[in-house]
Protein backbone atom coordinates (compact mmCIF):
# COMPACT_ATOMS: atom_id res chain seq x y z
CA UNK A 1 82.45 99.87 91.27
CA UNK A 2 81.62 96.59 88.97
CA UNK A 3 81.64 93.58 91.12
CA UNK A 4 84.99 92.37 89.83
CA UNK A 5 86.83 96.36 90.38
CA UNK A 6 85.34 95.06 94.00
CA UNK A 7 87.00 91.96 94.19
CA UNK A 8 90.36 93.36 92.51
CA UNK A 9 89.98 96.46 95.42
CA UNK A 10 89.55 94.19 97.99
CA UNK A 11 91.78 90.79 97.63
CA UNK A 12 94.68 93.57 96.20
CA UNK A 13 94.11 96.05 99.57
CA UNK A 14 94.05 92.93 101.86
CA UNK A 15 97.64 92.03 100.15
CA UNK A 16 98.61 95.36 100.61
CA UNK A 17 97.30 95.72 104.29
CA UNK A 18 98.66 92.22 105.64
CA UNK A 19 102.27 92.90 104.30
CA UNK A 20 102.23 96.30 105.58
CA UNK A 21 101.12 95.12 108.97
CA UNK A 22 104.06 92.99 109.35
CA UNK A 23 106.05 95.98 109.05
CA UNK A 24 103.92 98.49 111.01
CA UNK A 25 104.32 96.13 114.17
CA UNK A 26 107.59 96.55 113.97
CA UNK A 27 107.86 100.42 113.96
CA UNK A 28 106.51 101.45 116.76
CA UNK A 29 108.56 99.40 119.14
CA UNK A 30 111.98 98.46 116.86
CA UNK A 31 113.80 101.40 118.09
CA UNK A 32 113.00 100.40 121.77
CA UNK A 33 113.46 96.64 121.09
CA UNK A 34 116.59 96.78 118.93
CA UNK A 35 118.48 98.26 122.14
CA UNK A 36 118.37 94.51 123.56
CA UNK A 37 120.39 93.43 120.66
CA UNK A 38 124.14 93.67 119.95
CA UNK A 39 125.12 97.22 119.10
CA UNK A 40 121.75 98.22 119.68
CA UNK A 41 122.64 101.26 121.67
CA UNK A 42 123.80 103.24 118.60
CA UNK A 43 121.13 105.06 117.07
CA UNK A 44 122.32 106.02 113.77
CA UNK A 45 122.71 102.06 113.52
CA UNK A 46 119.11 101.48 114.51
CA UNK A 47 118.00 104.03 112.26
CA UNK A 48 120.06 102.47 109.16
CA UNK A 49 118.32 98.89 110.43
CA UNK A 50 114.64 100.49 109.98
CA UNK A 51 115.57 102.22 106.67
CA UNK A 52 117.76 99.56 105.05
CA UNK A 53 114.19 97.91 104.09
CA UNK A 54 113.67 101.15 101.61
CA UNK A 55 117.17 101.01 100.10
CA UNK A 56 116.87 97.21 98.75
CA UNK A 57 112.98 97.53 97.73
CA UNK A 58 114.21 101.29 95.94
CA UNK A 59 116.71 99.01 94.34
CA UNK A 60 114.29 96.46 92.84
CA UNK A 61 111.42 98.30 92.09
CA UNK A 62 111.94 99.12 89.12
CA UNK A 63 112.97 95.49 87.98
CA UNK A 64 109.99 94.78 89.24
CA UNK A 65 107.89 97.01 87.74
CA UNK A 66 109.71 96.24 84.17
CA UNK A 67 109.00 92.72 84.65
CA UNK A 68 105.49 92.56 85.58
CA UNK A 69 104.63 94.77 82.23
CA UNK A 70 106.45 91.97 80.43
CA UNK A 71 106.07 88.17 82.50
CA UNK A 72 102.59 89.48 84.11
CA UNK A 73 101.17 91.32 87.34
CA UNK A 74 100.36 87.90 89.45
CA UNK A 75 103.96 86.09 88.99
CA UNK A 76 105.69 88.99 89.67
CA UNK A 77 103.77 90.08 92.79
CA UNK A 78 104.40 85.66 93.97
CA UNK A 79 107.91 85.68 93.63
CA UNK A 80 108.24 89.09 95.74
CA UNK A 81 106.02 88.26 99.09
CA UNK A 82 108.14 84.51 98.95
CA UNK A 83 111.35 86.97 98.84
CA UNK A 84 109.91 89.25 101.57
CA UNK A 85 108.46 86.27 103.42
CA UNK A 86 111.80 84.73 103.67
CA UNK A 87 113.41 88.12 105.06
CA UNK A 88 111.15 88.07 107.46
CA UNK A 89 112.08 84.60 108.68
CA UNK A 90 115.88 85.67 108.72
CA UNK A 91 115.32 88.62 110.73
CA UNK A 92 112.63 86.18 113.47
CA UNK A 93 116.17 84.55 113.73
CA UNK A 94 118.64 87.28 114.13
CA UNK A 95 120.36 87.99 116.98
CA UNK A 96 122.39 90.71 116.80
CA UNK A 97 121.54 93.75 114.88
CA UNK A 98 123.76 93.27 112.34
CA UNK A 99 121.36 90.20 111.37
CA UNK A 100 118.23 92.39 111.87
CA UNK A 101 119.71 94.81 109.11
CA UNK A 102 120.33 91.40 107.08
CA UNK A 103 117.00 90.39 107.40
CA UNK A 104 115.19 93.72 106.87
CA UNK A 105 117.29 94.13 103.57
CA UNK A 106 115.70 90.92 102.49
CA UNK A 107 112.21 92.12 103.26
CA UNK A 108 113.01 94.91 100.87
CA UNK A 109 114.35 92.82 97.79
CA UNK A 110 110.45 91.62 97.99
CA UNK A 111 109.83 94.88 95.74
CA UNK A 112 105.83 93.77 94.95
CA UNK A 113 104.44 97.40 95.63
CA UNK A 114 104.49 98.29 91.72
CA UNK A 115 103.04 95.73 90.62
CA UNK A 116 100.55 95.38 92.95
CA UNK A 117 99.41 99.11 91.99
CA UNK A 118 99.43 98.23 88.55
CA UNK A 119 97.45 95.49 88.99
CA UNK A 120 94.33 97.48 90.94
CA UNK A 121 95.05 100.20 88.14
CA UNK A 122 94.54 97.31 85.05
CA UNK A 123 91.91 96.60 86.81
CA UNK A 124 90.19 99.51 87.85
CA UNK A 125 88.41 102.73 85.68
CA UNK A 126 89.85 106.29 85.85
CA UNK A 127 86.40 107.34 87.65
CA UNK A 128 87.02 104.93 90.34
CA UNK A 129 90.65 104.58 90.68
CA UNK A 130 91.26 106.88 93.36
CA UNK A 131 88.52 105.12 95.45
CA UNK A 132 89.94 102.09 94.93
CA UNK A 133 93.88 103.29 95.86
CA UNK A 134 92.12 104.68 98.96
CA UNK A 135 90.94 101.63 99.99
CA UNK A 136 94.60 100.54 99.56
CA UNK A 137 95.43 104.06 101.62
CA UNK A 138 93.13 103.29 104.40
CA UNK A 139 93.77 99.67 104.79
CA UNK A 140 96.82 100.11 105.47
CA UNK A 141 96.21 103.38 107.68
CA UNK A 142 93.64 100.66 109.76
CA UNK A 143 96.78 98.48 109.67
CA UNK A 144 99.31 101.43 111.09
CA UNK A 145 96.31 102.09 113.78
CA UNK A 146 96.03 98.23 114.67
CA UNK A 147 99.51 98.07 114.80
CA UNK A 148 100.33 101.25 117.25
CA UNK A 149 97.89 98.92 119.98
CA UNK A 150 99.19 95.72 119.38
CA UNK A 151 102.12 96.18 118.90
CA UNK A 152 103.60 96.59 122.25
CA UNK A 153 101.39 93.95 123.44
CA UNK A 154 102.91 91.20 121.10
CA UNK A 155 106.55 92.62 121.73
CA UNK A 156 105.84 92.17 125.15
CA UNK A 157 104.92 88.33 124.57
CA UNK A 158 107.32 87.53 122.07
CA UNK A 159 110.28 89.73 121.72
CA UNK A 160 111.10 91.60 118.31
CA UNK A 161 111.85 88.22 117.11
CA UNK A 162 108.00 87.05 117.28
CA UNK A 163 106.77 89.97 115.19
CA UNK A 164 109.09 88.99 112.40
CA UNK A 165 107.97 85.51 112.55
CA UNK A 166 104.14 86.88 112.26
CA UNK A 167 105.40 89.08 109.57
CA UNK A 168 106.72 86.05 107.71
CA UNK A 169 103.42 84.00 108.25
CA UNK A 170 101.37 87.49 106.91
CA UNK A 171 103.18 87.08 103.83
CA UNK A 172 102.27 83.77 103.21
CA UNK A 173 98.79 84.59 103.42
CA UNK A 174 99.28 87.20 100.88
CA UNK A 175 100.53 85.05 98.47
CA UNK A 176 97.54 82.28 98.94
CA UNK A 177 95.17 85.60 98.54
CA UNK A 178 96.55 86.38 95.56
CA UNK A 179 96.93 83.13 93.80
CA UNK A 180 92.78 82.40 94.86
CA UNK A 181 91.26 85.33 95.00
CA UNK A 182 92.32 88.01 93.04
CA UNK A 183 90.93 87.99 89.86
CA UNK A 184 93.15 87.56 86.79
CA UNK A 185 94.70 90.40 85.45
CA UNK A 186 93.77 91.51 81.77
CA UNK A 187 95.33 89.74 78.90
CA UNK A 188 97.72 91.66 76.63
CA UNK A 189 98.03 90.67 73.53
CA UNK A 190 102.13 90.11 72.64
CA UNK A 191 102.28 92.34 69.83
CA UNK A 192 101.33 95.79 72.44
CA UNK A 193 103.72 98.16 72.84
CA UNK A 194 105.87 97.34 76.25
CA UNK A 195 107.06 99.83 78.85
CA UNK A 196 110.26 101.35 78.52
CA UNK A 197 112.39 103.46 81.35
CA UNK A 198 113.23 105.96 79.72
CA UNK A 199 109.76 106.85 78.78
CA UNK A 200 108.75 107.13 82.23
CA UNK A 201 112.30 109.03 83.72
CA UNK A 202 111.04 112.57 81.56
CA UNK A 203 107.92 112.49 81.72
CA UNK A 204 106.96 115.99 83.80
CA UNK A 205 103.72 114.79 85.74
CA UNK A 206 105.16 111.73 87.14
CA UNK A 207 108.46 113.54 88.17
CA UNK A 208 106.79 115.55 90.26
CA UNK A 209 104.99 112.87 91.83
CA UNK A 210 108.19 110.70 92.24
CA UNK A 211 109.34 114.10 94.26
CA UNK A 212 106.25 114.10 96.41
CA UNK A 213 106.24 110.39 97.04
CA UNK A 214 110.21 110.11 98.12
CA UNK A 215 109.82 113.50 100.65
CA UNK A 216 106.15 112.28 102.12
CA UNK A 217 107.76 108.24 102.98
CA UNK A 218 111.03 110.19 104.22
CA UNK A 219 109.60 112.36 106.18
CA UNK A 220 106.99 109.74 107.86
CA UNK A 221 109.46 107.58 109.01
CA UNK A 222 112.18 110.38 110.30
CA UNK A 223 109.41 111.46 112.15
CA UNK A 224 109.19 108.25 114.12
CA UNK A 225 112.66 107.99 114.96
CA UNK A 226 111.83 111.15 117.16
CA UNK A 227 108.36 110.81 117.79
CA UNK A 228 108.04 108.14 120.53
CA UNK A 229 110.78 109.53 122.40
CA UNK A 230 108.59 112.90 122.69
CA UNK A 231 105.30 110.87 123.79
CA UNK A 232 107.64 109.11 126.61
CA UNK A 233 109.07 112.37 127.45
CA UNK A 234 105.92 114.24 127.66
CA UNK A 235 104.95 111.67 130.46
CA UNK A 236 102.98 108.95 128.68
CA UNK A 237 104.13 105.16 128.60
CA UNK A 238 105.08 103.55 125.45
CA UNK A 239 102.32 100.67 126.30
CA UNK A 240 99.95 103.92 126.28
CA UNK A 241 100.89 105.59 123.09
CA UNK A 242 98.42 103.98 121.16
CA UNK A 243 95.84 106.30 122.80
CA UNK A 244 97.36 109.00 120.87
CA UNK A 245 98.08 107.37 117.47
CA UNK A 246 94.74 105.69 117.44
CA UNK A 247 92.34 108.40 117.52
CA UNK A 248 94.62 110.61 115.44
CA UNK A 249 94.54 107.49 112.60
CA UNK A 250 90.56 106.81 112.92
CA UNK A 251 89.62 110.69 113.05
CA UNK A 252 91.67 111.73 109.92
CA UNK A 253 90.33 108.77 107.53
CA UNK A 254 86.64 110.88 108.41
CA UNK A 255 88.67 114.02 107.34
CA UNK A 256 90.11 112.51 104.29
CA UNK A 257 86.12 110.82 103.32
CA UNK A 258 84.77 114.02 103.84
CA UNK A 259 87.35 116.22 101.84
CA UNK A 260 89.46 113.79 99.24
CA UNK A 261 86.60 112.38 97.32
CA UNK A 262 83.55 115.21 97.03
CA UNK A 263 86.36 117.71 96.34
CA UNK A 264 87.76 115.75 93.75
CA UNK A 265 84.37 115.26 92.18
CA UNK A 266 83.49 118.63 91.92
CA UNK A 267 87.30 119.28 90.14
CA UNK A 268 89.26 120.80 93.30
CA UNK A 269 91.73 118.26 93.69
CA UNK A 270 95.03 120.40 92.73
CA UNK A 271 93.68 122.47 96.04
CA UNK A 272 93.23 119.52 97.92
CA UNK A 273 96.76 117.81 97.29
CA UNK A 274 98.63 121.53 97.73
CA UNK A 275 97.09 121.92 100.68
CA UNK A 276 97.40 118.63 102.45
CA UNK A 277 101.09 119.22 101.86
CA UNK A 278 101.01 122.40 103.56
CA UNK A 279 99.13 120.74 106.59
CA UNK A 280 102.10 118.49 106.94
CA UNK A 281 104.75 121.27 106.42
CA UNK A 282 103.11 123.39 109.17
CA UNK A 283 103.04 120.22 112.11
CA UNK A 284 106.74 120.17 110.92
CA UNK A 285 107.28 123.57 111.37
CA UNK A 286 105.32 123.57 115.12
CA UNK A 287 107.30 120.18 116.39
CA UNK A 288 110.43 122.58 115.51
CA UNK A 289 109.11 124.87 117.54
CA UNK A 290 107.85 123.43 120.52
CA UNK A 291 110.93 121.80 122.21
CA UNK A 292 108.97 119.74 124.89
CA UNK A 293 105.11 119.56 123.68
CA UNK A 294 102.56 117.96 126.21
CA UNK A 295 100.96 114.87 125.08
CA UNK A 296 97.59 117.16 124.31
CA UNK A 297 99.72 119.14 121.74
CA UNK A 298 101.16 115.85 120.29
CA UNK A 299 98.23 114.19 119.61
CA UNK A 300 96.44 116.89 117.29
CA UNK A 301 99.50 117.68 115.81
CA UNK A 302 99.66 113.93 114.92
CA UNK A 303 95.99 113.77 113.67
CA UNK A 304 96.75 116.88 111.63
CA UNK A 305 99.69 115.15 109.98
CA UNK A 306 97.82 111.88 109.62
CA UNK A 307 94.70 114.31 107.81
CA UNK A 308 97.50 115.29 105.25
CA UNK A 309 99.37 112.14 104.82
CA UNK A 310 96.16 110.39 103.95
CA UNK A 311 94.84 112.51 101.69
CA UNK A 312 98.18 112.41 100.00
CA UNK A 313 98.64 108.15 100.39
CA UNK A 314 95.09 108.03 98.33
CA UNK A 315 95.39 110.85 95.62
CA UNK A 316 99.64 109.96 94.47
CA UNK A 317 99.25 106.87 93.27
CA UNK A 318 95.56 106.72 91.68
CA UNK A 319 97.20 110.04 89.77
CA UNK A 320 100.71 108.37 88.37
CA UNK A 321 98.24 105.28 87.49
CA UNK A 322 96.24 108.19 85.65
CA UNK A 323 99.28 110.10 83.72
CA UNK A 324 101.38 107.06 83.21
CA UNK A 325 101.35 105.84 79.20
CA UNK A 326 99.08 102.53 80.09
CA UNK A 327 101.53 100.40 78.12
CA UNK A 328 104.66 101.55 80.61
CA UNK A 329 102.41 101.43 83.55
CA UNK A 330 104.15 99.05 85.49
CA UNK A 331 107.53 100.91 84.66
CA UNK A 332 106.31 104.00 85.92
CA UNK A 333 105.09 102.53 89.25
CA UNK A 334 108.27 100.95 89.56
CA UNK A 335 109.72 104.29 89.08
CA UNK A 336 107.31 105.43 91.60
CA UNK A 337 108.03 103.31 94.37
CA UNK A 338 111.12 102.98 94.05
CA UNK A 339 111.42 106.74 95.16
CA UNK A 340 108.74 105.68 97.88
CA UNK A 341 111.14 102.89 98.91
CA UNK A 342 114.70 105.27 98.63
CA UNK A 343 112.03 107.73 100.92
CA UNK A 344 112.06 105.02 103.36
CA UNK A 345 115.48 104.94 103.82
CA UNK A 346 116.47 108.27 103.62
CA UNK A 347 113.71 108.95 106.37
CA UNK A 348 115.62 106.13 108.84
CA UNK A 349 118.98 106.38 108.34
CA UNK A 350 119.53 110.17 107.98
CA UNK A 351 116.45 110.82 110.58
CA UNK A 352 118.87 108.52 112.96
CA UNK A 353 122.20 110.50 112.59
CA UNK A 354 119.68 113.56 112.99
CA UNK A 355 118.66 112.67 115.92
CA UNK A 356 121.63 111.32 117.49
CA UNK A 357 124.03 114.01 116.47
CA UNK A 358 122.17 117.25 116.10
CA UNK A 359 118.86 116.40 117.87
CA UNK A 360 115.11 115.91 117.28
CA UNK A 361 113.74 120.06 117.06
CA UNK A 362 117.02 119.48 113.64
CA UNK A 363 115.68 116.34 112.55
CA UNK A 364 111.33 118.27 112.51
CA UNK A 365 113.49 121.43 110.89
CA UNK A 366 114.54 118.93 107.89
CA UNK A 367 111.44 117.73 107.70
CA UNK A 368 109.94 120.65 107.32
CA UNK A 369 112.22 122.18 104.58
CA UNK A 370 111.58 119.35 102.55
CA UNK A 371 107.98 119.60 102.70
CA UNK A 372 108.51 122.94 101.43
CA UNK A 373 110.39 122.10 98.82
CA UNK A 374 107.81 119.96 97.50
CA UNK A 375 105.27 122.10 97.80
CA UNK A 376 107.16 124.49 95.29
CA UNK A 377 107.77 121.20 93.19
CA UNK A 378 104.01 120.76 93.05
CA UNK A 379 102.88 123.93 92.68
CA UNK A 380 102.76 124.06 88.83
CA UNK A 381 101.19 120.87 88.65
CA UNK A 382 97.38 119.90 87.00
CA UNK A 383 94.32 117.40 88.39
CA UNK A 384 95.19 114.74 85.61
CA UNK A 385 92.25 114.54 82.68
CA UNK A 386 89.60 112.16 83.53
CA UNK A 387 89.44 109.47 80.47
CA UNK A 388 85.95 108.23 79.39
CA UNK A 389 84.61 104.95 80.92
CA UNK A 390 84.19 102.50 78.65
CA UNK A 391 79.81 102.88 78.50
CA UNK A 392 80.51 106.64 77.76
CA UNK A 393 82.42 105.44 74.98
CA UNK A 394 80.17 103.30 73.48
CA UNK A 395 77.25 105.90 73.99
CA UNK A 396 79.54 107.94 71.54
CA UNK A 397 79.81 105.65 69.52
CA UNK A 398 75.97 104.60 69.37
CA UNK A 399 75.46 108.46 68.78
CA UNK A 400 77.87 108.54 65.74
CA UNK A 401 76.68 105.42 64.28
């Protein structure tokens, strides 16, 4: 990477990681901690209060997107971590869980994720873009990790109500990162083409990447509606499950260094991306299976899903960056995460009712069908065409002169 693809990589992963830290220290304990509040005893309810944050961000998204292709990355990306900030605040306040569903819907109309991608993808070349949307990937896999330890910790200090206020202050400090440090995103001149919807809503590669993206967020957060229920019931402490979902975290980001980017050098990633989707289909298809797992079965099933979704969280967006028209960029990463975002909810509220109403081996069984139905979604896809850096094209250039 050039010293300023550096910078962009870095400042732009740190925004990413800090926002999705407020979040992440949240998840682990919100199902637990909501119980204290007001109606917290029904789960479908607790479920729709972790999701709702998807269905308002899957809502704006796309705005989002549009508007940073036309008003610019940076103002676009300010005005959505004040938004989030400020749903943050609301839900640090709340105190019944009607109000935490109020405040998490806030969080979610702070829809900077599009942007944000476009901006490292503006900024980045094709022959470095997937290393720079895996430092996005793994910064916020650290974050996850950091968050599965502290998080009861902080809960335990400061209620549910504290981590929202620290998600709130997080924010902030995204928004003074990326007015300082980020560099300036690239100047379009007003006469280029701008990015139109329905450009982006029939074009085949990026379909089948919205697919992948909405059934991989979905079936991540279903998974912990049921998941921390099965490490309590297999005998270890919530204060303890960290010594699970730490290892699993740290040991698959050497799995994904060691696979993700040689392979995709050497032109295998198709196999790669098919068959980190099949990893995660087959820990689905096991947790169905095993009714009552012991914490030792647990924890490699959860590094073997964290070895898939990784792979997957670094190789999705770096290709829609790569097939998306450059001029409707933004557009099609609003597209993009909006389907992320709608994942998000989907995964909460109907991995709630799931488990509530049918139970949790129903609510892996779901998961697992729609793993497979994106693997037969995928299937026909192709590794998108690597376009020539900027040197190689003057070298061609030199040569034809």
């Amino acid at each position: 990477m050039t010293p300023l693809e550096r910078r962009a990589s870095v400042s732009l992963a740190t925004v990413f990681a800090s926002r999705m830290l407020g979040l992440f220290l949240v998840l682990p304990v919100f199902a637990l901690e909501a119980a204290r509040y007001p109606g917290g005893t029904d789960t479908a309810l607790v479920g729709l209060a972790m999701g709702i944050y998807g269905l308002t961000q899957g809502m704006l998204q796309i705005p989002f997107g549009l508007a940073s292709d036309r008003f610019g990355r940076k103002r676009v990306i300010l005005l959505g971590l004040l938004v989030f900030a400020a749903g943050s605040f609301v839900a640090a306040a709340a105190h019944s869980l009607t109000w935490l569903i109020v405040g998490r819907s806030l969080q979610g109309a702070g829809a900077v994720s599009a942007a944000v991608t476009a901006l490292l993808a503006d900024q980045t070349r094709d022959e470095v873009r997937t290393k720079a949307m895996a430092l996005v990937g793994a910064s916020i896999g650290l974050m996850f990790a950091l968050s599965l330890v502290a998080a009861p910790a902080i809960a335990a200090l400061v209620g549910l109500s504290g981590l929202f206020a620290l998600t709130g202050a997080l924010a902030v400090g995204c928004m003074a990162v990326v007015g300082w440090w980020t560099p300036a995103e690239p100047v379009q001149h007003k006469s280029a083409p701008r990015g139109r919807l329905a450009e982006v809503l029939v074009h085949g590669p990026l379909l089948r990447l919205n697919v992948g993206v909405f059934v991989l967020h979905a079936v991540q957060l279903a998974m912990w509606v049921a998941v921390p229920a099965l490490l309590v019931q297999s005998g270890l402490a919530k204060e303890r499950h960290w010594l699970v979902y730490l290892p699993a975290v740290v040991a698959s980001f050497v799995v994904m260094g060691a696979t993700l980017f040689p392979l995709e050098r050497r032109g295998y990633l198709r196999a790669v991306f098919l068959a980190a989707i099949g990893l995660i289909t087959l820990v689905e298809i096991a947790l169905t299976l095993l009714p009552a797992p012991g914490t030792g079965w647990l924890a490699m099933l959860l590094f073997l899903f964290f070895c898939g979704f990784n792979v997957l969280e670094a190789s999705q967006p770096s290709m829609a960056s790569r097939v998306a028209p450059p001029h409707a960029r933004g557009a099609a990463l609003g597209v993009y995460n909006t389907l992320q975002s709608l994942g998000f909810f989907a995964g909460g509220a109907v991995g709630g009712w799931l488990a509530q109403h049918v139970g949790g081996q129903a609510l892996f069984a779901a998961c697992a069908v729609l793993m497979l139905v994106w693997l037969l979604v995928a299937w026909p896809m192709r590794a998108p065409a690597r376009q020539p850096s900027a040197e190689e094209v003057l070298a061609e250039e030199a040569q034809a002169t």
